[in-house]
C-alpha atoms as a PDB file:
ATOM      1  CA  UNK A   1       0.000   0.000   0.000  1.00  0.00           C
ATOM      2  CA  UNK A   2       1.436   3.447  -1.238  1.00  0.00           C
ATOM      3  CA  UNK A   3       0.377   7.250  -0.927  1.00  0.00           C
ATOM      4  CA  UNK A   4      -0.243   9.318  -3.769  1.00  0.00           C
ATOM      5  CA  UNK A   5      -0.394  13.095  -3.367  1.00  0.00           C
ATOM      6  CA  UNK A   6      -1.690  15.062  -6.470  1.00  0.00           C
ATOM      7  CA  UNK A   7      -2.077  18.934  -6.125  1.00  0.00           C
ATOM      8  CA  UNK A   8      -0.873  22.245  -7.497  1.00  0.00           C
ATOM      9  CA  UNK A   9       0.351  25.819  -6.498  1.00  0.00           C
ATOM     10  CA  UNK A  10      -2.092  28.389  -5.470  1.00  0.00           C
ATOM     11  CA  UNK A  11      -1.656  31.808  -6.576  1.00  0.00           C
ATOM     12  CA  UNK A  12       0.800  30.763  -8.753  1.00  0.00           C
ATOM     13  CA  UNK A  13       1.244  33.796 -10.763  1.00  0.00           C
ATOM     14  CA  UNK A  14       1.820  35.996  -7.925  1.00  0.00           C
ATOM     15  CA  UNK A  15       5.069  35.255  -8.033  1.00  0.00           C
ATOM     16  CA  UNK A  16       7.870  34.452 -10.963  1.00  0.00           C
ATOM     17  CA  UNK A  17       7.513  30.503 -11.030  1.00  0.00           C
ATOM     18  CA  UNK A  18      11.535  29.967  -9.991  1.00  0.00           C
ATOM     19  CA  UNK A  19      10.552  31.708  -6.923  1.00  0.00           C
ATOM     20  CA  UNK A  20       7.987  28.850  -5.861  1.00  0.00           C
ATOM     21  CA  UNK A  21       9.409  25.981  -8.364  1.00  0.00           C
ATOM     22  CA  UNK A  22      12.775  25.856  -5.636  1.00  0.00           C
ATOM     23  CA  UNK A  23      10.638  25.411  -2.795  1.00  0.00           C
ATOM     24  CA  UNK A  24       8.549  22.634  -4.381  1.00  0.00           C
ATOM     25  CA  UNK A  25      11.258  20.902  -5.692  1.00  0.00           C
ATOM     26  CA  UNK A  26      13.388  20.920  -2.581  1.00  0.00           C
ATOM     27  CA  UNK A  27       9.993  19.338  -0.944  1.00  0.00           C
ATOM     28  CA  UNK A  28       9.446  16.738  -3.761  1.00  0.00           C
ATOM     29  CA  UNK A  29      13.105  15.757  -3.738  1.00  0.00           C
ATOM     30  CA  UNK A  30      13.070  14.671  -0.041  1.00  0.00           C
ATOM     31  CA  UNK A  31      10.552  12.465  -1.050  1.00  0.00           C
ATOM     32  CA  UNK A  32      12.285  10.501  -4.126  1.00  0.00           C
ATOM     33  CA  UNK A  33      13.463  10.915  -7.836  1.00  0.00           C
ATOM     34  CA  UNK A  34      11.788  12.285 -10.925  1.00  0.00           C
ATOM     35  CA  UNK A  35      10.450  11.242 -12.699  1.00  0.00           C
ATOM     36  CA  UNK A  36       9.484   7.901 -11.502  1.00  0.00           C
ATOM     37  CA  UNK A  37       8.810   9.324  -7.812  1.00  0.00           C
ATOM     38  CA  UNK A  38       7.129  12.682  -8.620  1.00  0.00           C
ATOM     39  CA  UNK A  39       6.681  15.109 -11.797  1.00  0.00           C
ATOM     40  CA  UNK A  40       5.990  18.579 -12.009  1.00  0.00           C
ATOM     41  CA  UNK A  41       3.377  19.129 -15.120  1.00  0.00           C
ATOM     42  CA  UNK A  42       1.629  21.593 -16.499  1.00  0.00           C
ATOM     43  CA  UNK A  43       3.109  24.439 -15.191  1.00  0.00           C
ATOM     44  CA  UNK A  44       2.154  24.502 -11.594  1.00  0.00           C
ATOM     45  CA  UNK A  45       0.915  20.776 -10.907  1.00  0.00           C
ATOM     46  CA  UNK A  46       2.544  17.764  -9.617  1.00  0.00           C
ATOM     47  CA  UNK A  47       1.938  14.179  -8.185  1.00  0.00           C
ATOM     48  CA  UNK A  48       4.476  12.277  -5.942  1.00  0.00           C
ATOM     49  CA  UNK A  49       4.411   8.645  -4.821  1.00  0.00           C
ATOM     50  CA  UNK A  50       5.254   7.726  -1.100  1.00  0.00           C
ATOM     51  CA  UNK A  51       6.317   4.619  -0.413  1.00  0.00           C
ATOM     52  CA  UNK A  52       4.809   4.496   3.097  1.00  0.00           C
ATOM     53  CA  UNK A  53       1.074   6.067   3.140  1.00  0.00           C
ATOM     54  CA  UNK A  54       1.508   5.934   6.927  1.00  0.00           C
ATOM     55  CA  UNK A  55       4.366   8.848   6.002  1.00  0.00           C
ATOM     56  CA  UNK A  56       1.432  10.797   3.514  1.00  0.00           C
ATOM     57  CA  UNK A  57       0.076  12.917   5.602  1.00  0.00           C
ATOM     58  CA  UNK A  58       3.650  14.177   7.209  1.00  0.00           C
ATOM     59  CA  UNK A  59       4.881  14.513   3.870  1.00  0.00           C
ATOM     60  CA  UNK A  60       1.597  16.789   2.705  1.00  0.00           C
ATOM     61  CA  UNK A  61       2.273  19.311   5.798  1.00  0.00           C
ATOM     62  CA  UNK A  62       6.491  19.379   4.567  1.00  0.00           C
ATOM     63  CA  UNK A  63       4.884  20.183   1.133  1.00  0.00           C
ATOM     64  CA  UNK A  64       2.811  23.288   2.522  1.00  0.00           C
ATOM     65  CA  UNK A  65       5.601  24.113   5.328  1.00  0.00           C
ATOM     66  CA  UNK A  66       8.009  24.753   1.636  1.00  0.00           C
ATOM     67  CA  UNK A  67       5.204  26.140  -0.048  1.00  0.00           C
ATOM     68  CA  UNK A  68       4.096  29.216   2.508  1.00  0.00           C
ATOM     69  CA  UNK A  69       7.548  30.055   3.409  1.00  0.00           C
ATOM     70  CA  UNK A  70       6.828  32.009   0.338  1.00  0.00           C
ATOM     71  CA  UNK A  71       4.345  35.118   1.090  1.00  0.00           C
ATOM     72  CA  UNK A  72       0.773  34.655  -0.666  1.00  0.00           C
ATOM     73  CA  UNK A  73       1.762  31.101  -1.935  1.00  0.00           C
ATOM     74  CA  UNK A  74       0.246  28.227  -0.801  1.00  0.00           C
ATOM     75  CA  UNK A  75      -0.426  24.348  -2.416  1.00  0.00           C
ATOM     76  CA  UNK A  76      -3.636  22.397  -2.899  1.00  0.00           C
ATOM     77  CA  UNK A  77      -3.269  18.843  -2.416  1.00  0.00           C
ATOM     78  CA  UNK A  78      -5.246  15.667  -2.345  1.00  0.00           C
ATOM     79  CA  UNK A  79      -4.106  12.722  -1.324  1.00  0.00           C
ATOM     80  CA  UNK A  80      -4.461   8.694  -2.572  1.00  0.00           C
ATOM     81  CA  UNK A  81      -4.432   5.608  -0.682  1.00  0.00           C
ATOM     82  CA  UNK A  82      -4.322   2.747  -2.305  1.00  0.00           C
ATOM     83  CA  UNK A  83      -1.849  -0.194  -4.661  1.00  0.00           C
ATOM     84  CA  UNK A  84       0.095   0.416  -7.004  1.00  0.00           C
ATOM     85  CA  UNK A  85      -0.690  -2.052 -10.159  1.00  0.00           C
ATOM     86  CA  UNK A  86       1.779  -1.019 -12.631  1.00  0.00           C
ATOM     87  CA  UNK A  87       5.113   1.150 -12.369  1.00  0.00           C
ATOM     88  CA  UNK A  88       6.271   2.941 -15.257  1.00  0.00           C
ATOM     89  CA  UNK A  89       9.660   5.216 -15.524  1.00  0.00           C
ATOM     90  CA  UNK A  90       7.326   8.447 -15.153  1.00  0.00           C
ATOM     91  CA  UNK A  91       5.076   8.394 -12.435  1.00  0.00           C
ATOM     92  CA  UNK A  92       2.673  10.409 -14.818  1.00  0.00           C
ATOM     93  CA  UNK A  93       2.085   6.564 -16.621  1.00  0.00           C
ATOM     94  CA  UNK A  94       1.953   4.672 -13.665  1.00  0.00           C
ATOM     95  CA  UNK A  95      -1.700   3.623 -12.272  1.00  0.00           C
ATOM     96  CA  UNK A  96      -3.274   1.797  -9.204  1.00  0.00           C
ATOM     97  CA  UNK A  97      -6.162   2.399  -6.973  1.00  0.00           C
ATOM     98  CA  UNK A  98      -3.555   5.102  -5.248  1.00  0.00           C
ATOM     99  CA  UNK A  99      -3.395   6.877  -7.938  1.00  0.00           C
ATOM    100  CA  UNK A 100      -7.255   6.674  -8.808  1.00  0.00           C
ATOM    101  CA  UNK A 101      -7.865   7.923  -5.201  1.00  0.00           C
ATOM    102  CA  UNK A 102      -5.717  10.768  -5.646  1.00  0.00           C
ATOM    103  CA  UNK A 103      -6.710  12.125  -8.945  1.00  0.00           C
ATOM    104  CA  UNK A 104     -10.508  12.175  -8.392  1.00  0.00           C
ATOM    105  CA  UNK A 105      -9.875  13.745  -4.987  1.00  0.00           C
ATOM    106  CA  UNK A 106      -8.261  16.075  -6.521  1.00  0.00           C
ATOM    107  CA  UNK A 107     -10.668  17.117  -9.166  1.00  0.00           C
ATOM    108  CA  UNK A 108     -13.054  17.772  -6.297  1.00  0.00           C
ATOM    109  CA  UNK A 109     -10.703  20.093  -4.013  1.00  0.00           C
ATOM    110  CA  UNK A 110     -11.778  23.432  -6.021  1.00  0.00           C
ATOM    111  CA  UNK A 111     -15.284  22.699  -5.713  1.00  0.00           C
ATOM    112  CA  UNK A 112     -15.084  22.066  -2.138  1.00  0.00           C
ATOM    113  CA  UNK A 113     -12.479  24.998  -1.524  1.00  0.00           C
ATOM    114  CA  UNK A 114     -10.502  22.690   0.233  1.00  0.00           C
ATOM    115  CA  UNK A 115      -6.394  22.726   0.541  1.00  0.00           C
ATOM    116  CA  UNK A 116      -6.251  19.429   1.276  1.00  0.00           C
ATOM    117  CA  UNK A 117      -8.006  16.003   1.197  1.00  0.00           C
ATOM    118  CA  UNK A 118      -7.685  12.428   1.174  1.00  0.00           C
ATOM    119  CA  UNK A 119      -9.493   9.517  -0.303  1.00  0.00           C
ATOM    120  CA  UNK A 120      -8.641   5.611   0.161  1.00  0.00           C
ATOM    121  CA  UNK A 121     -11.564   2.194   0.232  1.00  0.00           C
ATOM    122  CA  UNK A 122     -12.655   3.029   3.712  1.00  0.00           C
ATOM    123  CA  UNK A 123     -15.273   6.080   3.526  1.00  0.00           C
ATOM    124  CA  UNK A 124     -15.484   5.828   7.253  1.00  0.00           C
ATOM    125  CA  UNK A 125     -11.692   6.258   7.785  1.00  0.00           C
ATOM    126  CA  UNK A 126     -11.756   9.092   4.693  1.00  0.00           C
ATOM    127  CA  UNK A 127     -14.555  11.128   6.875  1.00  0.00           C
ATOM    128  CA  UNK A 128     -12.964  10.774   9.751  1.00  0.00           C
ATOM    129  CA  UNK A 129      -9.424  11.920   8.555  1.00  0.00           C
ATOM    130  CA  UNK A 130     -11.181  14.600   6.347  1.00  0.00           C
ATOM    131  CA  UNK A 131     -12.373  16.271   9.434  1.00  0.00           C
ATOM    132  CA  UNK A 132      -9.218  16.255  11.237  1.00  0.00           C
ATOM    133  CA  UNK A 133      -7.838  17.904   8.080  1.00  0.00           C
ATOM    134  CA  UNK A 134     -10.127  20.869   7.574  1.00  0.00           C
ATOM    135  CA  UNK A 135      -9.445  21.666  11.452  1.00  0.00           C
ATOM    136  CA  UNK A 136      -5.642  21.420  11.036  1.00  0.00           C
ATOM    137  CA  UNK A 137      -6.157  23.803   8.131  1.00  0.00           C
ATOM    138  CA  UNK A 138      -7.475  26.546  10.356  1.00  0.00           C
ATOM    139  CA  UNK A 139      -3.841  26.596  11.740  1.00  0.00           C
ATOM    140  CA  UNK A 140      -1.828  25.418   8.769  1.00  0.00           C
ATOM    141  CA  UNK A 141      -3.012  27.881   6.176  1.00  0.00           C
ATOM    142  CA  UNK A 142      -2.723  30.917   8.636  1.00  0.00           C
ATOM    143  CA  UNK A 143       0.574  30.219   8.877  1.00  0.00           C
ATOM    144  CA  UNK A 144       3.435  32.841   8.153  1.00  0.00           C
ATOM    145  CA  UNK A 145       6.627  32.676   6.389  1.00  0.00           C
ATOM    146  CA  UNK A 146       8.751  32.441   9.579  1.00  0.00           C
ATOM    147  CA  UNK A 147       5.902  30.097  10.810  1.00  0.00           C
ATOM    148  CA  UNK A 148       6.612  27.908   7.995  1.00  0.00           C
ATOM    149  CA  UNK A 149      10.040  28.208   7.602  1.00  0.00           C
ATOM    150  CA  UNK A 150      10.646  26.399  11.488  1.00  0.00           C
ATOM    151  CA  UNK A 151       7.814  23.837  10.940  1.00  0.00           C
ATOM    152  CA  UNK A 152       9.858  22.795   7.956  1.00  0.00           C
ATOM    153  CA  UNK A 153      12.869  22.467   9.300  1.00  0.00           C
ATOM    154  CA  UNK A 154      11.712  20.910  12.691  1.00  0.00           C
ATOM    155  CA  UNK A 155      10.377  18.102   9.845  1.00  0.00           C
ATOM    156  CA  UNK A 156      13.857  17.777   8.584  1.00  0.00           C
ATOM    157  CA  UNK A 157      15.554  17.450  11.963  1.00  0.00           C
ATOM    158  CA  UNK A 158      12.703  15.895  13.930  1.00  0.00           C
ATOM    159  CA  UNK A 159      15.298  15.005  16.845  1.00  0.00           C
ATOM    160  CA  UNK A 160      16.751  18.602  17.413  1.00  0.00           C
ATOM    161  CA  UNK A 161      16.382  20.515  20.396  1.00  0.00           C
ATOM    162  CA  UNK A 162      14.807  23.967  19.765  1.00  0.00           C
ATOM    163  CA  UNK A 163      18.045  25.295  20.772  1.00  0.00           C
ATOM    164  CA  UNK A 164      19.600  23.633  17.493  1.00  0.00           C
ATOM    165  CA  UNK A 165      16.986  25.011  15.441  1.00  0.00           C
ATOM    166  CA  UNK A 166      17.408  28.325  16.450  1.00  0.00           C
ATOM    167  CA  UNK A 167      20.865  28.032  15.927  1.00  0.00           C
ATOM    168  CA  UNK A 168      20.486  27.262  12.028  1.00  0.00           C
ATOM    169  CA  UNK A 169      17.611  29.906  11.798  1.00  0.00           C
ATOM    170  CA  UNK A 170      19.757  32.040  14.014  1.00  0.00           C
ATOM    171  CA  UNK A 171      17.315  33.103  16.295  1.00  0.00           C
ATOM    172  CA  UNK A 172      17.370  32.303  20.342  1.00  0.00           C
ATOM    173  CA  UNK A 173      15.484  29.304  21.186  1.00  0.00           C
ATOM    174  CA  UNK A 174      12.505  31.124  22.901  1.00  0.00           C
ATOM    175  CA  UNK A 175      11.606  32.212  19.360  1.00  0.00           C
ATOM    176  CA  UNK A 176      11.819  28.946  18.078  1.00  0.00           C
ATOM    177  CA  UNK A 177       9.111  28.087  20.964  1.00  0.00           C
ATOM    178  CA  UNK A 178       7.149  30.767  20.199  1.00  0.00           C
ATOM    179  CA  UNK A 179       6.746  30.077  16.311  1.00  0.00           C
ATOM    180  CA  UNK A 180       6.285  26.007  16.886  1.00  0.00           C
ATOM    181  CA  UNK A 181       3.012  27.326  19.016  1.00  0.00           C
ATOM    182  CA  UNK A 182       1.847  30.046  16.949  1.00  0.00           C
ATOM    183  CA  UNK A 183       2.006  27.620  14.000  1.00  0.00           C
ATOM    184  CA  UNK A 184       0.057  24.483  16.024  1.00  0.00           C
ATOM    185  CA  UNK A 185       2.854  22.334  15.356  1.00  0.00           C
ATOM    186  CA  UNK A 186       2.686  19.902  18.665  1.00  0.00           C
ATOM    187  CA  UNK A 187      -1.182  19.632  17.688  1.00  0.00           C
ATOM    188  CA  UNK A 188      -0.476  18.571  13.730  1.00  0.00           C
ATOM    189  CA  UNK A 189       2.720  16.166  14.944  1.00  0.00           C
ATOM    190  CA  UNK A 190      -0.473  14.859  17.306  1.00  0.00           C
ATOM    191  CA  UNK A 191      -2.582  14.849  13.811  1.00  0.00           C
ATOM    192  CA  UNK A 192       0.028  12.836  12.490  1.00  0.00           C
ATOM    193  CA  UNK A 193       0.329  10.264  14.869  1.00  0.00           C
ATOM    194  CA  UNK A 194      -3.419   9.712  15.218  1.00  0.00           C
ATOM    195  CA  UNK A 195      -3.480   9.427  11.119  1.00  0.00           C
ATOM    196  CA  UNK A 196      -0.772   6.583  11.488  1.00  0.00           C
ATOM    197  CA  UNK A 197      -2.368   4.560  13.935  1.00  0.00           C
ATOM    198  CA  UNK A 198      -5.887   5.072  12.043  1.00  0.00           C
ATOM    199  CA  UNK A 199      -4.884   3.937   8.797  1.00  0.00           C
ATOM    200  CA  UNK A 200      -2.842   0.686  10.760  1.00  0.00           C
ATOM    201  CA  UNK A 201      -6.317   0.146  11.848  1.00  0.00           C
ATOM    202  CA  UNK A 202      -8.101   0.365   8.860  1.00  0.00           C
ATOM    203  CA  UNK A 203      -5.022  -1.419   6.601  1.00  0.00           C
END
């Protein structure tokens, strides 16, 4: 069982694309190779594969943490749970019920005016998680740059002290403290680890 995460750049054209296209391809490259692992596509659009769809949902919240370090750019994603039946070279050509999941998830997030959803075989678990999402939202898309910037890199060095993060931010660690909280980032890790043990359940 994989994760597929479909989405695209909001507000795109607020900025020149090579100041956004950095961000999402530092994100996407954490996450594997293109193009078999992820493609960008028309324009401002991508898909990624991840190999663990208990990581999915930690991986979507890296994505946005990249994403709104930028001001007045932010990413729409949906995301797939599900098999992967065939893998081709470009992830573009590969299908499965992940993918499936994913891409009519997707189509749907506009209509809803949602920034992010999920969709797998258990409506029950896809409610359930779908809630927890549009609350996590409330905090996630208020987020600010600076908010962003030390929710992404508390992802990348998930066993630093905020000491050591406000050393590579250079900023004092009470600062560090006071963005984590502003930015809800003890409540999403909690998000996370109650999507993990959910989708155990339901898998």
């Amino acid at each position: 069982m994989i994760a597929v995460i479909t989405g695209d750049i909001v507000h795109s054209r607020v900025l020149p694309a090579d100041r956004w296209m950095n961000p999402l391809k530092t994100a996407l490259q954490r996450m594997g190779r293109t193009p078999g692992d992820w493609e960008i596509f028309r324009g401002d659009s991508f898909q990624v594969k991840i190999a663990e769809a208990a990581e999915a949902f930690e991986q979507a919240v890296y994505i946005k943490a990249c994403l709104k370090t930028l001001k007045k750019i932010d990413v729409r994603m949906a995301i797939g749970i599900g098999e992967i039946d065939y893998a081709a070279e470009r992830i573009s050509e590969s299908n499965g019920s992940a993918f499936s999941f994913s891409g009519s998830r997707y189509e749907r997030l506009k209509k809803d005016k949602q920034l992010l959803a999920i969709q797998s075989a258990w409506p029950e678990f896809d409610e359930e998680m779908n809630l927890y999402f549009k609350l996590g939202l409330i905090a996630m898309n208020a987020w600010t740059p600076k908010s962003a910037e030390v929710v992404k890199l508390a992802l990348e060095h998930p066993d630093a002290s905020q000491q050591a993060l406000g050393e590579k931010l250079h900023i004092r660690q009470h600062a560090v403290s006071k963005r984590l909280k502003t930015a809800y980032f003890h409540e999403i890790r909690e998000l996370d680890r109650w999507f993990r043990k959910r989708l155990k359940q339901f898998s």
